[in-house]
PDB file of N, CA and C in Angstrom:
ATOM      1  N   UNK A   1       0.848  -1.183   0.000  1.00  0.00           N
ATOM      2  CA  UNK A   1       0.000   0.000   0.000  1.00  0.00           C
ATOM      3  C   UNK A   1       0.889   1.241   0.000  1.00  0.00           C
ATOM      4  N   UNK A   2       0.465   2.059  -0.547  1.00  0.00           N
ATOM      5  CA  UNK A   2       1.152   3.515  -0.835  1.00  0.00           C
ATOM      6  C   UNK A   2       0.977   4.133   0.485  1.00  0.00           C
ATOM      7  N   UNK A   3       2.389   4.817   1.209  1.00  0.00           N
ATOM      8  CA  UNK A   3       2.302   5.733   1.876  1.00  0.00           C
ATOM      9  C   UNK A   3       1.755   7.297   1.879  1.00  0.00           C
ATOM     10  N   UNK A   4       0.751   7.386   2.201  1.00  0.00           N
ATOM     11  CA  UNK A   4       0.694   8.677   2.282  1.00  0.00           C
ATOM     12  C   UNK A   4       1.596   9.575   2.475  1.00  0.00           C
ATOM     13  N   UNK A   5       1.093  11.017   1.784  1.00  0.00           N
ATOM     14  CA  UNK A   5       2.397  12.372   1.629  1.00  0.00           C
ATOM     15  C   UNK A   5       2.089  13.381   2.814  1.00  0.00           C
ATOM     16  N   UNK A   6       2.660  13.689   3.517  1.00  0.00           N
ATOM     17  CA  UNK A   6       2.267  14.895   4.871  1.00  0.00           C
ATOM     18  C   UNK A   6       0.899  15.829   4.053  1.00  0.00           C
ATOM     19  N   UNK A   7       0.879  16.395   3.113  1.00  0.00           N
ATOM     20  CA  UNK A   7      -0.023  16.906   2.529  1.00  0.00           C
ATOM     21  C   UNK A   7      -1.304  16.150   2.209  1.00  0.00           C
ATOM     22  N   UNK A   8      -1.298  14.923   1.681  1.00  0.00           N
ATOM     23  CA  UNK A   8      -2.389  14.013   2.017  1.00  0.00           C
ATOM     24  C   UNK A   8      -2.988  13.781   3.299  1.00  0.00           C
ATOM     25  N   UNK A   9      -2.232  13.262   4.325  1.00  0.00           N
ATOM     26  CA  UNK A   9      -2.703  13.171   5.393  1.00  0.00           C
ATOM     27  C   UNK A   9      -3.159  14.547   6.091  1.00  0.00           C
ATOM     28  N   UNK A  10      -2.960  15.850   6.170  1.00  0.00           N
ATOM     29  CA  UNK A  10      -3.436  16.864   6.548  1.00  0.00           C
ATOM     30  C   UNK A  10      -4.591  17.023   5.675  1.00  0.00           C
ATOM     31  N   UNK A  11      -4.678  16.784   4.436  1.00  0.00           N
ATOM     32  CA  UNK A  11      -6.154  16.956   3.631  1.00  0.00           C
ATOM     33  C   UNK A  11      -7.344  16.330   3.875  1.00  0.00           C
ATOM     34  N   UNK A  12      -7.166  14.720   4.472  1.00  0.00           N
ATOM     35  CA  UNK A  12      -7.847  13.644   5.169  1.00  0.00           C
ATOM     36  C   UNK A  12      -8.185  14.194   6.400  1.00  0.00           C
ATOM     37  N   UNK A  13      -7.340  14.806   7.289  1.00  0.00           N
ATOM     38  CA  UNK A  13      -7.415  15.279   8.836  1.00  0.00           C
ATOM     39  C   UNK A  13      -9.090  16.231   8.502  1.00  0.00           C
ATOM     40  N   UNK A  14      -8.305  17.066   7.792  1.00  0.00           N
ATOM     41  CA  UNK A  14      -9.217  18.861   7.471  1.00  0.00           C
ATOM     42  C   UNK A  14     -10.691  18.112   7.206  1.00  0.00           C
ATOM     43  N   UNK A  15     -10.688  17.327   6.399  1.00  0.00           N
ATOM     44  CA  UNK A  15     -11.764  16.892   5.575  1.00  0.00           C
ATOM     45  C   UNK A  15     -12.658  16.080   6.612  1.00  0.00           C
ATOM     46  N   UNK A  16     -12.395  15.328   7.864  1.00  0.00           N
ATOM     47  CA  UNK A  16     -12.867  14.376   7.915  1.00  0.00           C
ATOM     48  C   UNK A  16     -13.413  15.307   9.385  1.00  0.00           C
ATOM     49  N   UNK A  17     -12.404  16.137  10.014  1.00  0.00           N
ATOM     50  CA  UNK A  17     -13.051  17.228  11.160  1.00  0.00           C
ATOM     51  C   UNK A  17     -14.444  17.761  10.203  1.00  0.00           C
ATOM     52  N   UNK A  18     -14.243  18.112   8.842  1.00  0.00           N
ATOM     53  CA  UNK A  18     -15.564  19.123   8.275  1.00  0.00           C
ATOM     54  C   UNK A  18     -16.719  18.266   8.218  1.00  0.00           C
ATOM     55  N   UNK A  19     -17.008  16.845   7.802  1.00  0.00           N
ATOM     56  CA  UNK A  19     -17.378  15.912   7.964  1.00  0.00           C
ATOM     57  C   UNK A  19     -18.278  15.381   9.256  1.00  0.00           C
ATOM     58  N   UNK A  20     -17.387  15.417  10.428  1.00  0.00           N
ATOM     59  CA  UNK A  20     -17.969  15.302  11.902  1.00  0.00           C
ATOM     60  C   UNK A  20     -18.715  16.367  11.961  1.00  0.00           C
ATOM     61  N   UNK A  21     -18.592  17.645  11.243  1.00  0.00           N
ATOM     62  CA  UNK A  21     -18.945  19.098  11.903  1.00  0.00           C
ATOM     63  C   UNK A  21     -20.624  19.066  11.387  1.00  0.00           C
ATOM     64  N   UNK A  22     -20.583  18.173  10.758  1.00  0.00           N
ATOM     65  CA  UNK A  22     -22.154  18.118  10.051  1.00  0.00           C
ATOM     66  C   UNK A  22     -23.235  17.599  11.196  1.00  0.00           C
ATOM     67  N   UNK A  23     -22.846  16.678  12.290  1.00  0.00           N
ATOM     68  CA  UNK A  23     -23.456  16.066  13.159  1.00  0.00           C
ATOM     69  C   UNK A  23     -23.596  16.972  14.417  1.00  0.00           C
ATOM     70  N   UNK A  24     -22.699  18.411  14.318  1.00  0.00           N
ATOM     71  CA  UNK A  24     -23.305  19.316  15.727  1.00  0.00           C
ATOM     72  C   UNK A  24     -24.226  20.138  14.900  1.00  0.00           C
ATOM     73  N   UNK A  25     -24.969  21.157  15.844  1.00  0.00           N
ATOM     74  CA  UNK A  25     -26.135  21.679  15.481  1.00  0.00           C
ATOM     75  C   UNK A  25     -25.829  22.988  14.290  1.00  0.00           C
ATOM     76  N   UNK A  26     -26.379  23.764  13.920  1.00  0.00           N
ATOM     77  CA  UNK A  26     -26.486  24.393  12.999  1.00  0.00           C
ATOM     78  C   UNK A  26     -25.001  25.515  13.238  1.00  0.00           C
ATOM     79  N   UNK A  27     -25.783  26.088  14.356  1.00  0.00           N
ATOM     80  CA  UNK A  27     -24.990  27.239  14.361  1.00  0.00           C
ATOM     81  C   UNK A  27     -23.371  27.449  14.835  1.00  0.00           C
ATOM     82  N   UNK A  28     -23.277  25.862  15.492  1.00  0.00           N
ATOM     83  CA  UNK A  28     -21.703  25.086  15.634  1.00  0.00           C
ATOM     84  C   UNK A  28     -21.141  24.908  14.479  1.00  0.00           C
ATOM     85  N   UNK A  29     -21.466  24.374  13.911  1.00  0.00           N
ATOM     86  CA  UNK A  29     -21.838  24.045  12.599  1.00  0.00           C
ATOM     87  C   UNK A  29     -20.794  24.851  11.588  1.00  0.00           C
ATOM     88  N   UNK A  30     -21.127  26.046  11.498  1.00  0.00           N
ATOM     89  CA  UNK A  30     -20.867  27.379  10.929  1.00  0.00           C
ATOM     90  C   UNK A  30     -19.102  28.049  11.566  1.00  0.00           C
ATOM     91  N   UNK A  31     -19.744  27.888  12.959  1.00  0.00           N
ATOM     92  CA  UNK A  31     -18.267  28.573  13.879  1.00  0.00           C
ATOM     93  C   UNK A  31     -17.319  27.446  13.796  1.00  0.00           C
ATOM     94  N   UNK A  32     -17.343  26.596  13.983  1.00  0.00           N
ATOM     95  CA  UNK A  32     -16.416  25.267  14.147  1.00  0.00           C
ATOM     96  C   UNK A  32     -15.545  25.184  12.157  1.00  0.00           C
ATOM     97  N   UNK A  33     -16.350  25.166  11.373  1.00  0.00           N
ATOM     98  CA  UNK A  33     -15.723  25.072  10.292  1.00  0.00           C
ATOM     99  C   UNK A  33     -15.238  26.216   9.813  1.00  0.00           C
ATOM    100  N   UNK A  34     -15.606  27.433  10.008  1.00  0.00           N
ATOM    101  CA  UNK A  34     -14.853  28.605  10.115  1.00  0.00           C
ATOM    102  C   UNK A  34     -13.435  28.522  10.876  1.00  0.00           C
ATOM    103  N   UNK A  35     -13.590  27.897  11.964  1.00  0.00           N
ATOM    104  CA  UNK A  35     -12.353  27.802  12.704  1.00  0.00           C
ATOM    105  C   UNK A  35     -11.271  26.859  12.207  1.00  0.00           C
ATOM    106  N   UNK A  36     -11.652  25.771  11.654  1.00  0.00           N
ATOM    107  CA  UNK A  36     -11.216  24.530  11.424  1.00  0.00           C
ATOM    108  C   UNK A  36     -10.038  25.509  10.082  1.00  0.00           C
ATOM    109  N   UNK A  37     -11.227  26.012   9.492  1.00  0.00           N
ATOM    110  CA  UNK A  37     -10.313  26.492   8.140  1.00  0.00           C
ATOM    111  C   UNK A  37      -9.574  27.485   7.954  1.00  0.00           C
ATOM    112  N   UNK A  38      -9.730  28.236   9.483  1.00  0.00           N
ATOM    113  CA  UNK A  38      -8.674  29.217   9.382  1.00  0.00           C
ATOM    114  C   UNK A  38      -7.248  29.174  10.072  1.00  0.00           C
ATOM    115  N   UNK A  39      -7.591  27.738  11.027  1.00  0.00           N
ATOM    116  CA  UNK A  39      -6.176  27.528  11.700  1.00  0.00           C
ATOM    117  C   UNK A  39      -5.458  26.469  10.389  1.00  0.00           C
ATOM    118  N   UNK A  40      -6.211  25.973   9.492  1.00  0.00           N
ATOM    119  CA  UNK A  40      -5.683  24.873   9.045  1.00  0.00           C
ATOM    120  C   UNK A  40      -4.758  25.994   7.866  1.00  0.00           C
ATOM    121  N   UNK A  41      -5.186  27.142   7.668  1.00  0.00           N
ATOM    122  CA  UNK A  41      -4.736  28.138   6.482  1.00  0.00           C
ATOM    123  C   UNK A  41      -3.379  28.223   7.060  1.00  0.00           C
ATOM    124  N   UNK A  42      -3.952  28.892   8.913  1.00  0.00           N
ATOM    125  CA  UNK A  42      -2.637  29.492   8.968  1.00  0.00           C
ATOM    126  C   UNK A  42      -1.282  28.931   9.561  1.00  0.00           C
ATOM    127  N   UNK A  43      -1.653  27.692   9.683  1.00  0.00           N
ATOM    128  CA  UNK A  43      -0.236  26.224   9.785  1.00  0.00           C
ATOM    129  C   UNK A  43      -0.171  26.054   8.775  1.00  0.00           C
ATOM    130  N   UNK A  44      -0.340  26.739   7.666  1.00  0.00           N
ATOM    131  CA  UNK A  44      -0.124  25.936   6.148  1.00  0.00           C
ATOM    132  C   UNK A  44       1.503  25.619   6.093  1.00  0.00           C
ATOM    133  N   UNK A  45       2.155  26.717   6.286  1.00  0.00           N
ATOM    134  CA  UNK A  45       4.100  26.805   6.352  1.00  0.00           C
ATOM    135  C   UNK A  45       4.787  26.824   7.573  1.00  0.00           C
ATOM    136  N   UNK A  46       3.663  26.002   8.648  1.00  0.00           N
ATOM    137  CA  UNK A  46       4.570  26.302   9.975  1.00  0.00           C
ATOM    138  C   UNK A  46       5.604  24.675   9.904  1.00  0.00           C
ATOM    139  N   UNK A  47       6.664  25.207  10.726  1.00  0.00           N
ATOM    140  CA  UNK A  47       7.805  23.611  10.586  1.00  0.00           C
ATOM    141  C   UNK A  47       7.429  22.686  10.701  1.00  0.00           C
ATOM    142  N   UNK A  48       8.759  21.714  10.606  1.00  0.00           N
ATOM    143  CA  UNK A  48       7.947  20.662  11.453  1.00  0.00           C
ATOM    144  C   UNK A  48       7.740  20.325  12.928  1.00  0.00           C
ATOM    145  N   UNK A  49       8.186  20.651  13.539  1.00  0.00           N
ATOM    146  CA  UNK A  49       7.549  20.525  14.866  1.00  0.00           C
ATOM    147  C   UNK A  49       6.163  20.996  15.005  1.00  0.00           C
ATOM    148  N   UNK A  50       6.155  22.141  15.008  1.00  0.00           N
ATOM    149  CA  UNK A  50       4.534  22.877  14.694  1.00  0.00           C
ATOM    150  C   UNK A  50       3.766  21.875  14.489  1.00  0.00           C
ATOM    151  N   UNK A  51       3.913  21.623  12.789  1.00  0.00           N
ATOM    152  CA  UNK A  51       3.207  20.294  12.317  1.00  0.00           C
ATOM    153  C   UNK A  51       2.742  19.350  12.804  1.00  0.00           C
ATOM    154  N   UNK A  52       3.888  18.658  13.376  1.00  0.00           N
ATOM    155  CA  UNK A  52       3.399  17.443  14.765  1.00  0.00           C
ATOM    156  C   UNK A  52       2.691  18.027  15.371  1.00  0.00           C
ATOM    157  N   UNK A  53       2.826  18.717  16.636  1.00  0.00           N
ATOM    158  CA  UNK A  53       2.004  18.799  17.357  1.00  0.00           C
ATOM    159  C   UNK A  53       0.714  19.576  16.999  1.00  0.00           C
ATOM    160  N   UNK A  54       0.618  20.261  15.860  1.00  0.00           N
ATOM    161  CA  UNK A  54      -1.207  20.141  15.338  1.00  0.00           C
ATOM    162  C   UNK A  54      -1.449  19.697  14.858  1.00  0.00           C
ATOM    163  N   UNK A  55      -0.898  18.601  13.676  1.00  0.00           N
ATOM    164  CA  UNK A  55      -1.804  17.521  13.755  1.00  0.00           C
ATOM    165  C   UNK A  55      -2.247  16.759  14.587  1.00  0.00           C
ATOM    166  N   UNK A  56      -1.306  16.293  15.676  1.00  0.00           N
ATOM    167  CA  UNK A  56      -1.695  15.532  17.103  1.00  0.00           C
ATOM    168  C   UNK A  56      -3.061  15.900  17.603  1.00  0.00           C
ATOM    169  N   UNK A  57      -2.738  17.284  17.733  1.00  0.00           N
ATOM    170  CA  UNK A  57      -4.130  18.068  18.400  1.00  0.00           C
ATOM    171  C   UNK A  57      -5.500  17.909  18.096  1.00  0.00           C
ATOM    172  N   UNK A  58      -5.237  18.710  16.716  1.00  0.00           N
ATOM    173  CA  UNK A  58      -6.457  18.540  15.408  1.00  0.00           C
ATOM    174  C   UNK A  58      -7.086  16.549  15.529  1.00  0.00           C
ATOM    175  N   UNK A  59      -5.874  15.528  15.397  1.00  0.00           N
ATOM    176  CA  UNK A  59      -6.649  14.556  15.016  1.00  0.00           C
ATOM    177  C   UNK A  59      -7.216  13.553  16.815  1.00  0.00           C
ATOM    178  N   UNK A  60      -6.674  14.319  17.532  1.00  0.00           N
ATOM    179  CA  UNK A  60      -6.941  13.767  18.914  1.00  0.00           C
ATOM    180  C   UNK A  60      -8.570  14.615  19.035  1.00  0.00           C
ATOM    181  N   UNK A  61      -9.175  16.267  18.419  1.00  0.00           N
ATOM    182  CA  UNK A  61     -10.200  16.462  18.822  1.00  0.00           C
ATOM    183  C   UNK A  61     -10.808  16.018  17.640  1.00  0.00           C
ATOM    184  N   UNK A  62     -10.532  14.920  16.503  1.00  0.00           N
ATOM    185  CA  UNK A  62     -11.694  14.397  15.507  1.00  0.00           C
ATOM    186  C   UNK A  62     -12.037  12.889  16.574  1.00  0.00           C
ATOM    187  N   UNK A  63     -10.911  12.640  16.771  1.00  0.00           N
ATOM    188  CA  UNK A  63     -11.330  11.246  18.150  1.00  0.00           C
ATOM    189  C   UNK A  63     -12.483  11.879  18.704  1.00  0.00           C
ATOM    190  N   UNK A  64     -12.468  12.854  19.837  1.00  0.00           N
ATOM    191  CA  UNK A  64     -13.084  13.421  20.776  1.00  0.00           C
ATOM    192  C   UNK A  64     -14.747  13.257  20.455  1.00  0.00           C
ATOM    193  N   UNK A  65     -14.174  14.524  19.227  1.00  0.00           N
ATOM    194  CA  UNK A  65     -15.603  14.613  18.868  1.00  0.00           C
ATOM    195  C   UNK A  65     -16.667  13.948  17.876  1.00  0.00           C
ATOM    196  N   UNK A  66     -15.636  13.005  17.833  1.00  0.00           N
ATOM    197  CA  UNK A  66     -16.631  11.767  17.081  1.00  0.00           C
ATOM    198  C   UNK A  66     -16.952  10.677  18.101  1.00  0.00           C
ATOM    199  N   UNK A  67     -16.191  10.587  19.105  1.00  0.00           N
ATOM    200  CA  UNK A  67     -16.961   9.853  20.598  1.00  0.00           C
ATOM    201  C   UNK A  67     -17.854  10.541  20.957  1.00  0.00           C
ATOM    202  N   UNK A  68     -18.009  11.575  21.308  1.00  0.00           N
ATOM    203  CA  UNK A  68     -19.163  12.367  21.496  1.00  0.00           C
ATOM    204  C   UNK A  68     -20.006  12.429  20.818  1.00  0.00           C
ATOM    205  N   UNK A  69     -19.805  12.835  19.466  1.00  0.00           N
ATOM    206  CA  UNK A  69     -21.420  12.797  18.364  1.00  0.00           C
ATOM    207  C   UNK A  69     -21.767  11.381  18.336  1.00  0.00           C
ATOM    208  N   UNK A  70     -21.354  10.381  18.956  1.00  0.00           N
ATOM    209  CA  UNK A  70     -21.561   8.716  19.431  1.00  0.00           C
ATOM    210  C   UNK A  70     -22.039   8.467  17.870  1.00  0.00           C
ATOM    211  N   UNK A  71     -20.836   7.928  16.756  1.00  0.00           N
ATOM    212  CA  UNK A  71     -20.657   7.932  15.351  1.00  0.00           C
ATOM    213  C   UNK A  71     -21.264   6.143  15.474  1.00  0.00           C
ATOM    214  N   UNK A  72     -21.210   5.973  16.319  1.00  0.00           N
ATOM    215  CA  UNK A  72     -21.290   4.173  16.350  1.00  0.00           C
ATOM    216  C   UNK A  72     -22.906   3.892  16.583  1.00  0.00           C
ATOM    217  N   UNK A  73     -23.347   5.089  16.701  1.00  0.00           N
ATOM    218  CA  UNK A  73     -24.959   5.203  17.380  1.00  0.00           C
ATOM    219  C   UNK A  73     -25.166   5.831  18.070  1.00  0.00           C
ATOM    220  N   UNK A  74     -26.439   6.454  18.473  1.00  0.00           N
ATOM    221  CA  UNK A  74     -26.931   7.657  19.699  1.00  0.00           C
ATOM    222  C   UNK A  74     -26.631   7.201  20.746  1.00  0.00           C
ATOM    223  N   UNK A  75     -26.587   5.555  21.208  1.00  0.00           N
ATOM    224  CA  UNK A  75     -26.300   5.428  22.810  1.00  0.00           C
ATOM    225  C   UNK A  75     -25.458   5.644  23.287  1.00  0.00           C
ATOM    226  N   UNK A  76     -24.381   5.910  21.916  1.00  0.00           N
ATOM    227  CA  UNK A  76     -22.855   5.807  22.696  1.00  0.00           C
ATOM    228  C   UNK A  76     -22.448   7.419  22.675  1.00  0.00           C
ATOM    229  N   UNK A  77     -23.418   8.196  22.659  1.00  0.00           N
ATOM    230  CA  UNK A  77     -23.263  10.263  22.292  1.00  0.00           C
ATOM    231  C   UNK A  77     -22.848  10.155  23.603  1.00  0.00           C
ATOM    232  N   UNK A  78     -22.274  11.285  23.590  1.00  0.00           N
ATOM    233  CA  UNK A  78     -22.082  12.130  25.161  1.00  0.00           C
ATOM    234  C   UNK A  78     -22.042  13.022  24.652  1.00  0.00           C
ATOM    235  N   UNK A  79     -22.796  14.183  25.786  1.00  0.00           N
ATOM    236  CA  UNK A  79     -22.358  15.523  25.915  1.00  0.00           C
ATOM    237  C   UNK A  79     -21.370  16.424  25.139  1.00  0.00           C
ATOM    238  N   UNK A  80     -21.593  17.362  24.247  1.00  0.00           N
ATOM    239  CA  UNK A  80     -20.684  18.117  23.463  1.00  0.00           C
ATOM    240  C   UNK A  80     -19.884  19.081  24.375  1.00  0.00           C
ATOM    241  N   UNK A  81     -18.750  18.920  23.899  1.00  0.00           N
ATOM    242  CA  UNK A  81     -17.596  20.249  24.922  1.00  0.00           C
ATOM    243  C   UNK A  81     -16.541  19.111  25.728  1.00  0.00           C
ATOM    244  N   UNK A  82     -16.045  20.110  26.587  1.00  0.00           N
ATOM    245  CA  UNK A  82     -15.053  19.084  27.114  1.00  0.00           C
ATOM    246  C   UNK A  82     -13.961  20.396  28.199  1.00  0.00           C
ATOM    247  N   UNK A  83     -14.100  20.495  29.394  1.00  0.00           N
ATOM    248  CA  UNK A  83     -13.599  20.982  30.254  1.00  0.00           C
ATOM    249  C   UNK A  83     -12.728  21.437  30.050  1.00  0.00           C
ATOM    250  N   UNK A  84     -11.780  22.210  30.072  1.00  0.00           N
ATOM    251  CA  UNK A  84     -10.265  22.651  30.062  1.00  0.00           C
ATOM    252  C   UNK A  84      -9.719  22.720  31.455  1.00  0.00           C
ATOM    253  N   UNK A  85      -8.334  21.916  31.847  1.00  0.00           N
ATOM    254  CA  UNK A  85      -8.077  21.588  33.126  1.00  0.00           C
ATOM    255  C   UNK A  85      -7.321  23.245  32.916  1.00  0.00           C
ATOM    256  N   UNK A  86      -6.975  23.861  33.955  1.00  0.00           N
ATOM    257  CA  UNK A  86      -5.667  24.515  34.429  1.00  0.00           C
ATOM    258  C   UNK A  86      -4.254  24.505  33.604  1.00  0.00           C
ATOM    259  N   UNK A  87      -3.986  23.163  33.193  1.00  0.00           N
ATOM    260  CA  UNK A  87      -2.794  22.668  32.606  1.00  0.00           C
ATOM    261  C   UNK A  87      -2.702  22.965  31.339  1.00  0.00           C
ATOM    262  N   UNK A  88      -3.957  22.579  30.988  1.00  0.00           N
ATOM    263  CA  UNK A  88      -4.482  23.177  29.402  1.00  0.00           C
ATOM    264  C   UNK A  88      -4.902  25.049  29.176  1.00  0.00           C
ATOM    265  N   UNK A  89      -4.940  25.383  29.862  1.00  0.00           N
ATOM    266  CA  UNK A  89      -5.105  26.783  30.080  1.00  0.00           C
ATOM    267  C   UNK A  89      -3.451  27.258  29.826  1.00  0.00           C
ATOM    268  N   UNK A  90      -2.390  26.408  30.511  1.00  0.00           N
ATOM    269  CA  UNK A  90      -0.946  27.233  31.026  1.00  0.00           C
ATOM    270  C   UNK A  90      -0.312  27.046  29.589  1.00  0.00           C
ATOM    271  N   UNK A  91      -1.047  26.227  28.631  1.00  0.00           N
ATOM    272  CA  UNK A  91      -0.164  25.699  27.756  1.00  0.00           C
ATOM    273  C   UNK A  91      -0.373  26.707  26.190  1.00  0.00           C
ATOM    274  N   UNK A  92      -1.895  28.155  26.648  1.00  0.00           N
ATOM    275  CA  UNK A  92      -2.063  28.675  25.446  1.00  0.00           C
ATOM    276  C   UNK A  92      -1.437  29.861  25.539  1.00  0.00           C
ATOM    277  N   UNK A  93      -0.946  30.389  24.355  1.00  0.00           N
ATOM    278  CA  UNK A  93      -0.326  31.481  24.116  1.00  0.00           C
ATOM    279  C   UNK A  93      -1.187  32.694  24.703  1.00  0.00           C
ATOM    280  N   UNK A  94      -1.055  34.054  24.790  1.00  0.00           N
ATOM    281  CA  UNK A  94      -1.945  34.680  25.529  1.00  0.00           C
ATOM    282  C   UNK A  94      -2.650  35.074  24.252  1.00  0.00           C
ATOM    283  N   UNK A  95      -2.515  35.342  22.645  1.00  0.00           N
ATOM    284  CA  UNK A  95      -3.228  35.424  21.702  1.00  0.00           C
ATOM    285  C   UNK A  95      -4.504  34.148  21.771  1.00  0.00           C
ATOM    286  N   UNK A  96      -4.162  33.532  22.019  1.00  0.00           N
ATOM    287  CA  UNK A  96      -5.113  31.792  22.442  1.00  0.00           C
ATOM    288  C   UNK A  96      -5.904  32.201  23.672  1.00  0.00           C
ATOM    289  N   UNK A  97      -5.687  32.517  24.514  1.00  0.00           N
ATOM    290  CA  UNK A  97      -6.463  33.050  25.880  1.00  0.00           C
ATOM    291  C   UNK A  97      -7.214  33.934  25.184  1.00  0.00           C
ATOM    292  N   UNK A  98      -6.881  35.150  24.432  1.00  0.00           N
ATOM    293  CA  UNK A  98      -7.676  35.847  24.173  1.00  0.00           C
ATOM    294  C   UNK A  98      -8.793  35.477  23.612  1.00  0.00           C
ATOM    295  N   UNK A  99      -8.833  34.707  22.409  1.00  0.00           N
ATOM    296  CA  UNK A  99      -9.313  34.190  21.258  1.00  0.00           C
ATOM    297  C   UNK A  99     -10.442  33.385  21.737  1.00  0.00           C
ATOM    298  N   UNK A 100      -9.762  32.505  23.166  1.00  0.00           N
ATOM    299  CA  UNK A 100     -11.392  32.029  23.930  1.00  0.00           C
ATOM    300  C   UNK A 100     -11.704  32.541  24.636  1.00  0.00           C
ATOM    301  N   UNK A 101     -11.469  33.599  24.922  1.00  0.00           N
ATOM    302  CA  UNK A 101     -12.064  34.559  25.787  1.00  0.00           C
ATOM    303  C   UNK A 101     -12.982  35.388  24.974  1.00  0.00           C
ATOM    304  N   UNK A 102     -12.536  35.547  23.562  1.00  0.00           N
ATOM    305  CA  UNK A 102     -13.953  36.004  22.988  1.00  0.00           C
ATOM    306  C   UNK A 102     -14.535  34.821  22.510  1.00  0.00           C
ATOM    307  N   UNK A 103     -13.946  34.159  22.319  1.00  0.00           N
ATOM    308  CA  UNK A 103     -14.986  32.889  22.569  1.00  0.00           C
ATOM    309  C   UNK A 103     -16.337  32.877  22.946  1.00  0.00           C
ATOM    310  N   UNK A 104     -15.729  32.678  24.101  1.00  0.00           N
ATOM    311  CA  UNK A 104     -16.826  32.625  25.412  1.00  0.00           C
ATOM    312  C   UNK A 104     -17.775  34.374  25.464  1.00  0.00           C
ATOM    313  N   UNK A 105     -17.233  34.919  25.459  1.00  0.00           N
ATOM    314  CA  UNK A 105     -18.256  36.083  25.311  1.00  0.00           C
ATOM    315  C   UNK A 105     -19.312  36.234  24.074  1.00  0.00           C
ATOM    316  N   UNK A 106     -18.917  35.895  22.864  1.00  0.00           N
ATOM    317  CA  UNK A 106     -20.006  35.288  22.055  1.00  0.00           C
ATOM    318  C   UNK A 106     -20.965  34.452  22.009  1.00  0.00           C
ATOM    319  N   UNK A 107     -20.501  33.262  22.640  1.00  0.00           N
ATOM    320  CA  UNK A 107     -21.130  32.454  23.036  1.00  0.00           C
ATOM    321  C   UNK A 107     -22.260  32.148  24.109  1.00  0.00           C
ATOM    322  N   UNK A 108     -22.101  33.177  24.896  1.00  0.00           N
ATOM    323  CA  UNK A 108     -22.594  33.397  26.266  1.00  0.00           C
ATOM    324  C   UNK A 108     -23.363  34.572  26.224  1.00  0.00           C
ATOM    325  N   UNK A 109     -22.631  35.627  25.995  1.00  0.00           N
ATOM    326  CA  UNK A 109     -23.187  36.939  25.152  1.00  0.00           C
ATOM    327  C   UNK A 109     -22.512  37.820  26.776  1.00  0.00           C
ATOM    328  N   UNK A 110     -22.069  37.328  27.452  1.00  0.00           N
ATOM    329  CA  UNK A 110     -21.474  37.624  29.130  1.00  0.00           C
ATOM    330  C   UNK A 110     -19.462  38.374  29.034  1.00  0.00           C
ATOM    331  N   UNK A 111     -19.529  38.675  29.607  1.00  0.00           N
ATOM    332  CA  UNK A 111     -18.348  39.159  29.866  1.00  0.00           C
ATOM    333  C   UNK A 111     -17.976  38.888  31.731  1.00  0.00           C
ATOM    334  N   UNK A 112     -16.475  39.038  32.048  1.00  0.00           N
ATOM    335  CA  UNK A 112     -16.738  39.399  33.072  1.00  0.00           C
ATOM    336  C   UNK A 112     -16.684  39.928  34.078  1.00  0.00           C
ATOM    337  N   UNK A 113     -16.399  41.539  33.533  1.00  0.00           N
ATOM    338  CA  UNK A 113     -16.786  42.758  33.837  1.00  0.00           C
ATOM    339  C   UNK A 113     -17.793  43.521  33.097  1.00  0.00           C
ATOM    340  N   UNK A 114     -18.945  42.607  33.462  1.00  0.00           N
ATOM    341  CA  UNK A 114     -20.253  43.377  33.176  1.00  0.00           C
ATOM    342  C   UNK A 114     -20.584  44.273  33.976  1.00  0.00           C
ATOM    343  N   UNK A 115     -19.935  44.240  35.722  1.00  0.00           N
ATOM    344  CA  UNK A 115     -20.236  45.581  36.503  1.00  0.00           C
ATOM    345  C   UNK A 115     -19.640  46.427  36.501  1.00  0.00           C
ATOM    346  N   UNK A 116     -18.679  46.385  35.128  1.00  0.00           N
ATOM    347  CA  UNK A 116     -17.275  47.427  34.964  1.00  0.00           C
ATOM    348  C   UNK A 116     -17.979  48.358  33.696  1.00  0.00           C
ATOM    349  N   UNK A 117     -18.623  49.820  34.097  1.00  0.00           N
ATOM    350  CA  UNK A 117     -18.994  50.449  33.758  1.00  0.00           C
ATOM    351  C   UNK A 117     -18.503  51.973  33.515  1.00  0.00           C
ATOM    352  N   UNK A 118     -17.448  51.400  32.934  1.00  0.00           N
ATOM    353  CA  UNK A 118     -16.549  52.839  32.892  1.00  0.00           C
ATOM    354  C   UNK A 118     -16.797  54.016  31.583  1.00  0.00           C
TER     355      UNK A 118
END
């Protein structure tokens, strides 16, 4: 069997996250593949190390979230999302903190200094 080319296998990765993204709800749906395609743009020329460790990432949350959308059948779904320990917090750049930090304010529509009325 033919080995796949680093460029193949990142095209399979991209493709198969857009794929899962069909099984969350609409408006996930939309944000998630927006996201998918703009980090996947902008690792297009990062090294190789980079490389490794997002693909690792990327294909550890198509695991995730295909255990969760329970791909084997509804009994086996769980709950969409997935906690972020502390550890996983220390490990994002502060551009990354930011980024879910508006995250979460979109999402929520909350901030949290809503009593910060300056």
């Amino acid at each position: 069997m033919k080995t796949l080319t680093h460029v193949q296998r990142v095209r399979m990765l991209y493709k198969m996250i857009l794929r899962l993204h069909r099984g969350l709800p609409v408006e996930m749906q939309s944000l998630g593949n927006d996201y998918v395609h703009d980090e996947f743009r902008r690792h297009k020329t990062c090294n190789p190390t980079e490389s490794h460790i997002f693909l690792n990432e990327w294909t550890d949350y198509a695991l995730s979230l295909a255990k969760q959308l329970g791909l084997r059948g509804p009994k086996t779904s769980q709950p969409l999302g997935k906690s972020l320990t502390e550890g996983d917090l220390d490990k994002l750049k502060d551009e990354q903190l930011h980024q879910l930090y508006e995250l979460m304010v979109a999402a929520t529509g909350k901030s949290e200094n809503k009593s910060d009325k300056s």
